[in-house]
Every structure is written in structure tokens, then in C-alpha cells.
N, C-alpha and C. Protein backbone atom coordinates (compact mmCIF):
# COMPACT_ATOMS: atom_id res chain seq x y z
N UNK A 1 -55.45 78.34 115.81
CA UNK A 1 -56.22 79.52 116.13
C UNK A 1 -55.43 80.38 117.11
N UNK A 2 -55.46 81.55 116.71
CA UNK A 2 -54.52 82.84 117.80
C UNK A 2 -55.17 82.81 118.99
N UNK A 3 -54.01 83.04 119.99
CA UNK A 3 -55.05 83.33 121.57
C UNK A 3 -54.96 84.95 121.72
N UNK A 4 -55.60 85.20 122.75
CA UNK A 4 -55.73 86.78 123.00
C UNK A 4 -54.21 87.16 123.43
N UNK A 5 -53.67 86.78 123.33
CA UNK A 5 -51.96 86.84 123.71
C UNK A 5 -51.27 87.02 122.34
N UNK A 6 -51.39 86.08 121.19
CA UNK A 6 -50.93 85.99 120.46
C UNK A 6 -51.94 86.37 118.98
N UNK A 7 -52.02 87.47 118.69
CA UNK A 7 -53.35 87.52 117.62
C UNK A 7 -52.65 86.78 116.49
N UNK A 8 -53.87 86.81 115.49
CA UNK A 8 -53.23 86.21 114.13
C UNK A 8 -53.13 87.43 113.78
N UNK A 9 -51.82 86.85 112.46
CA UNK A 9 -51.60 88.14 111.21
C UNK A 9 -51.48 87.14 109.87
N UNK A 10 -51.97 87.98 109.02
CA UNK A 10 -51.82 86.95 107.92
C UNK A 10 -50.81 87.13 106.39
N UNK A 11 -50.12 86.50 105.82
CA UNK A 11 -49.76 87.12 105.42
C UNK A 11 -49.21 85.85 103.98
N UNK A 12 -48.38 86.24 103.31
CA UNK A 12 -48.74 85.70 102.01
C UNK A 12 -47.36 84.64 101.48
N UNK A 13 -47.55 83.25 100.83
CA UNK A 13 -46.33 82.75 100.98
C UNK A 13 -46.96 82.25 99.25
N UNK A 14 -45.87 82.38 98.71
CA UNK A 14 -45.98 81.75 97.12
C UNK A 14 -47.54 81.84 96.74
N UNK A 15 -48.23 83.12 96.84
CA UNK A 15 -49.77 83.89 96.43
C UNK A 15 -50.26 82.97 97.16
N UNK A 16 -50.25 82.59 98.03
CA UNK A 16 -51.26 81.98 98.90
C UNK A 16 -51.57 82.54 100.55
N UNK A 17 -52.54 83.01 101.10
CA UNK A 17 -52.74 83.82 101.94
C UNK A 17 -52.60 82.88 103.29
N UNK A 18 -52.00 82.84 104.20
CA UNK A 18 -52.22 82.39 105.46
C UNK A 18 -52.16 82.94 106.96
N UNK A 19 -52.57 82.42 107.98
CA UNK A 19 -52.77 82.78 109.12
C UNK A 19 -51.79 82.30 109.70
N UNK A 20 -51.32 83.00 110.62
CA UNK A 20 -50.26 82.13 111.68
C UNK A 20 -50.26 83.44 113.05
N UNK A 21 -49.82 82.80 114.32
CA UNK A 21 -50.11 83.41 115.98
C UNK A 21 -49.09 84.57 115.42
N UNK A 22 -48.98 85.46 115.97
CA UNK A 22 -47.95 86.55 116.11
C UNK A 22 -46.78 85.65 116.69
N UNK A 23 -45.39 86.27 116.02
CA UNK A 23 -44.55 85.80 116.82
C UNK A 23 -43.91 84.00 115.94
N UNK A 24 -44.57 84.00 115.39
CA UNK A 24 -44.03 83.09 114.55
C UNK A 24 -42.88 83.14 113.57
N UNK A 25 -42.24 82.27 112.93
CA UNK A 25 -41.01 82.24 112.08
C UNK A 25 -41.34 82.12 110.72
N UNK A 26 -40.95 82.69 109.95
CA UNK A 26 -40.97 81.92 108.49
C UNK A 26 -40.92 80.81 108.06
N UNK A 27 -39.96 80.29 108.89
CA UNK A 27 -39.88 78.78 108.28
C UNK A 27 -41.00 77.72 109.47
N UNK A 28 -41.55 78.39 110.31
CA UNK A 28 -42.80 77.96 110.88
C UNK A 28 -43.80 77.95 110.01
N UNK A 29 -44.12 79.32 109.79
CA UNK A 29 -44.89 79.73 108.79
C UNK A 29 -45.49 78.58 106.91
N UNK A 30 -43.92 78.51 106.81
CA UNK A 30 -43.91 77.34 105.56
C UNK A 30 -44.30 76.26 105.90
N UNK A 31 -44.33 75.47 106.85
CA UNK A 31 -44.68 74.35 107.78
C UNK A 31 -46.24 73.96 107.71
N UNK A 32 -46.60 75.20 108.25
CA UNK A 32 -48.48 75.74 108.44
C UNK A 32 -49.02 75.50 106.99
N UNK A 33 -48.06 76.50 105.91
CA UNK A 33 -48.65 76.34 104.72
C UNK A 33 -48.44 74.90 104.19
N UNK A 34 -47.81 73.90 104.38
CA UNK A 34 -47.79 72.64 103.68
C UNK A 34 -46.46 72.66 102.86
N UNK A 35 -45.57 73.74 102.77
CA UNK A 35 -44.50 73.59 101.92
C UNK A 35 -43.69 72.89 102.08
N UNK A 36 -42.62 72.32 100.96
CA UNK A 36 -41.91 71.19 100.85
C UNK A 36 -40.42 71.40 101.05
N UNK A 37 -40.73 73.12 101.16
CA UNK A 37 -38.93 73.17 100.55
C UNK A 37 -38.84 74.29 100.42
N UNK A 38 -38.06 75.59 100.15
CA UNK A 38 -37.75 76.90 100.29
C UNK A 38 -36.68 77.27 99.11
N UNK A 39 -36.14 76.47 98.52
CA UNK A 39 -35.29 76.59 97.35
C UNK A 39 -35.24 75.24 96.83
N UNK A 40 -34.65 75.29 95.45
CA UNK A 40 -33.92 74.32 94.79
C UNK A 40 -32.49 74.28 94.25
N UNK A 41 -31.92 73.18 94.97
CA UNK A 41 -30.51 72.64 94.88
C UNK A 41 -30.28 73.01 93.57
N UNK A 42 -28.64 73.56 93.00
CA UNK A 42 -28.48 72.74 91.75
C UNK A 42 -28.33 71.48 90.91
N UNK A 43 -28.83 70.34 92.16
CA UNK A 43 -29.13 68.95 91.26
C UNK A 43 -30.58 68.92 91.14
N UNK A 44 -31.67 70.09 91.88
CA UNK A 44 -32.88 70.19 90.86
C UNK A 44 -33.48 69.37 92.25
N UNK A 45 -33.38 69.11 93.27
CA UNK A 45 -33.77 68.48 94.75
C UNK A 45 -34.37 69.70 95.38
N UNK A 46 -35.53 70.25 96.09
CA UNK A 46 -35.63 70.98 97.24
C UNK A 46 -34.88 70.77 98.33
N UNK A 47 -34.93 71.79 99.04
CA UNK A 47 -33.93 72.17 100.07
C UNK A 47 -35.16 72.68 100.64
N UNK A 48 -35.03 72.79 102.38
CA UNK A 48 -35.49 73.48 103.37
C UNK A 48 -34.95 73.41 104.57
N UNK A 49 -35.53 73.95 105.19
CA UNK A 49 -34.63 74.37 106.70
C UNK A 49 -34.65 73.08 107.55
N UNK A 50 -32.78 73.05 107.76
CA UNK A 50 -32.16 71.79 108.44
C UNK A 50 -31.75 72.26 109.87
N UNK A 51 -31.74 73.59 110.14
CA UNK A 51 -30.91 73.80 111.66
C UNK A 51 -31.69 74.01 112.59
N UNK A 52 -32.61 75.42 111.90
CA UNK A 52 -33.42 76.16 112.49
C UNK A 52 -33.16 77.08 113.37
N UNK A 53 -31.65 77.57 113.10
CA UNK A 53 -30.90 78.80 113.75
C UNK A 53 -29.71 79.46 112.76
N UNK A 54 -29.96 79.18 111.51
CA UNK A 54 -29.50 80.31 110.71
C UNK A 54 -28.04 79.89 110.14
N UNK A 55 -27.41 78.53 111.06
CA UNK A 55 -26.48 78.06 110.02
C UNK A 55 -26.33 77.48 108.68
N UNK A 56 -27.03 76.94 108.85
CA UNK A 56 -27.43 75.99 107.31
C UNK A 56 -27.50 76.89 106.27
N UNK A 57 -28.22 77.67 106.67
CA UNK A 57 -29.04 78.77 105.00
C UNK A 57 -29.64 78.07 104.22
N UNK A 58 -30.14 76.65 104.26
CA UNK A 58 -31.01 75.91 103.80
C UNK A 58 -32.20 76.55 102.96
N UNK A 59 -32.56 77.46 104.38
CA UNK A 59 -34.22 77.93 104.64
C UNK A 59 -34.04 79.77 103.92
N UNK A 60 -33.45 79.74 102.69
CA UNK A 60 -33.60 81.15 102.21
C UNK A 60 -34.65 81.80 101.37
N UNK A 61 -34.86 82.29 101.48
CA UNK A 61 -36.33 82.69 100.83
C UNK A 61 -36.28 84.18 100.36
N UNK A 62 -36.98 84.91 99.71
CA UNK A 62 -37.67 85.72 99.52
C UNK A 62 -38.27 86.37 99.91
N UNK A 63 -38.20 87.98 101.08
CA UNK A 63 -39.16 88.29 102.16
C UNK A 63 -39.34 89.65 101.42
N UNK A 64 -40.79 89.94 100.84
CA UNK A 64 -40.95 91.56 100.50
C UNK A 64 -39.94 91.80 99.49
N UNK A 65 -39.48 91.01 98.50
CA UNK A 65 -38.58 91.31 97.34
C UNK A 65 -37.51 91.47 97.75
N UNK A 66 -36.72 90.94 98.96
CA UNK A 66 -35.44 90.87 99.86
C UNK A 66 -34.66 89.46 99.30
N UNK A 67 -33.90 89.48 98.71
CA UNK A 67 -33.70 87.78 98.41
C UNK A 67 -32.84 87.16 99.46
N UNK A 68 -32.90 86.26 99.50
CA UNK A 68 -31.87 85.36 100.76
C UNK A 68 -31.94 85.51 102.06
N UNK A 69 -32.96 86.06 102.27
CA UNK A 69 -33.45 85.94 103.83
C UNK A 69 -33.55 84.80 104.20
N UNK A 70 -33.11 84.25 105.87
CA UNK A 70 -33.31 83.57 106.61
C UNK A 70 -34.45 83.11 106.99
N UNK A 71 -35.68 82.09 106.80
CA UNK A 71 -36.65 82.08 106.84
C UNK A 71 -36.73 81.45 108.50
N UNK A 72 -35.62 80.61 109.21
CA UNK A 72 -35.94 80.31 110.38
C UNK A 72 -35.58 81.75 111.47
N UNK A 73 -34.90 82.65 110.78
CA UNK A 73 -34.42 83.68 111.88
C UNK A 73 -35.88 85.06 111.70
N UNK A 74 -36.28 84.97 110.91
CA UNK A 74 -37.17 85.93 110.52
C UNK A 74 -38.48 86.18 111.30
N UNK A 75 -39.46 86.80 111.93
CA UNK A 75 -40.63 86.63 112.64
C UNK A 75 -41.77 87.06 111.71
N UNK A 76 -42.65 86.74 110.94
CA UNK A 76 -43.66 86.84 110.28
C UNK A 76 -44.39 88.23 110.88
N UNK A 77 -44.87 89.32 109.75
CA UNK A 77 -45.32 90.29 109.89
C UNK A 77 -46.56 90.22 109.19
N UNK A 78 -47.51 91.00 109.50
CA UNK A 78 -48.87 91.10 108.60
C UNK A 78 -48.74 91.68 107.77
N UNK A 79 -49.19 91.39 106.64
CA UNK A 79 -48.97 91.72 105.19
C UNK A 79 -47.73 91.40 104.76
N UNK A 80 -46.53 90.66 105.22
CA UNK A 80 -45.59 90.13 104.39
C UNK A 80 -45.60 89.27 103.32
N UNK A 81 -44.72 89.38 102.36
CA UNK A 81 -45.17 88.25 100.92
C UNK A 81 -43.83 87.67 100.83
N UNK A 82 -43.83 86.49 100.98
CA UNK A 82 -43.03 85.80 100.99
C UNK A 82 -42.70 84.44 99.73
N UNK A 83 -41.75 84.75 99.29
CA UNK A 83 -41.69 83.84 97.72
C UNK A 83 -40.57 82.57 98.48
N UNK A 84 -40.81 81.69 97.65
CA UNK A 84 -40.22 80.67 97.27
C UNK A 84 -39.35 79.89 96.21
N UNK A 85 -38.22 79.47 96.16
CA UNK A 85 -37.65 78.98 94.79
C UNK A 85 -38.46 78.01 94.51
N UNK A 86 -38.98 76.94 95.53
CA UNK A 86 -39.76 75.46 95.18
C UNK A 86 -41.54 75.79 95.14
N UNK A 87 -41.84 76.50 94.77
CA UNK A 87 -43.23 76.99 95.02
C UNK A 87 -43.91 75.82 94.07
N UNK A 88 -43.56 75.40 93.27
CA UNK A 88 -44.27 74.02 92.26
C UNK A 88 -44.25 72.50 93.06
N UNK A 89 -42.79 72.58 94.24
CA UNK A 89 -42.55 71.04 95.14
C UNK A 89 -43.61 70.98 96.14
N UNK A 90 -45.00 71.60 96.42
CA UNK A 90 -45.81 71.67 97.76
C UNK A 90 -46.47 70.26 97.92
């Protein structure tokens, strides 16, 4: 639940609507929603975020039809839609 410091915004990850504090990350964000993974390997394995500072590129995603965004460097906006390669691994 948001504090008066931090409101919620909500916003959308593989058509599914969620809440998260202002100020949050994407790959926080995926966390909240239950996701498994943010892409798939080419041996057909999910992948998700291993560093959580933007070396890896593990954590790439889909932000607003942007492809390969950084999902741990990113801060979640209201009304953002955010896709997934593993959206079937949850």
C-alpha cells in the first residue's frame, strides 16, 4: 500500500494492471506482479534480472513499444505498458 510520500500509480505489465509506490523500478515492478522472467534465452529458458544495475541486460523488456529497455534502470510511470518476452513463464 502507497504512503502519503509515495502515492501509487498503476500501470500495466503483460495486460495485467498493477499498483506499485511511486518511485519504483520495473524490474521491482515484475517482482510485485509474480513474474518469472523478462525474456527468453535462445535455449527456450527465461531470463530475468541478475545485477540490478544495468550490466547484465538480463532484465530487457518492452516499455510503451520501446524494445530493450532496462527494466532494473527504469522508474515505473502511471499508465506505462510494459511487455514481456516470457509473459506465458508467470
Amino acid at each position: 500500500m502507497a504512503s502519503v510520500h509515495n502515492p501509487s500509480i498503476r500501470l500495466t505489465i503483460d495486460d495485467r494492471s498493477i499498483d506499485v509506490e511511486a518511485g519504483t523500478t520495473v524490474a521491482a515492478a515484475l517482482v510485485v506482479a509474480g513474474m518469472r522472467g523478462t525474456r527468453i534465452s535462445v535455449s527456450g529458458q527465461a531470463r530475468e534480472a541478475l545485477c540490478g544495475m544495468g550490466v547484465c541486460q538480463e532484465c530487457r523488456v518492452t516499455i510503451d513499444g520501446r524494445a530493450h529497455v532496462l527494466a532494473c534502470q527504469t522508474l515505473c510511470r502511471d499508465g506505462q505498458v510494459v511487455h514481456t518476452q516470457s509473459a506465458g513463464t508467470r
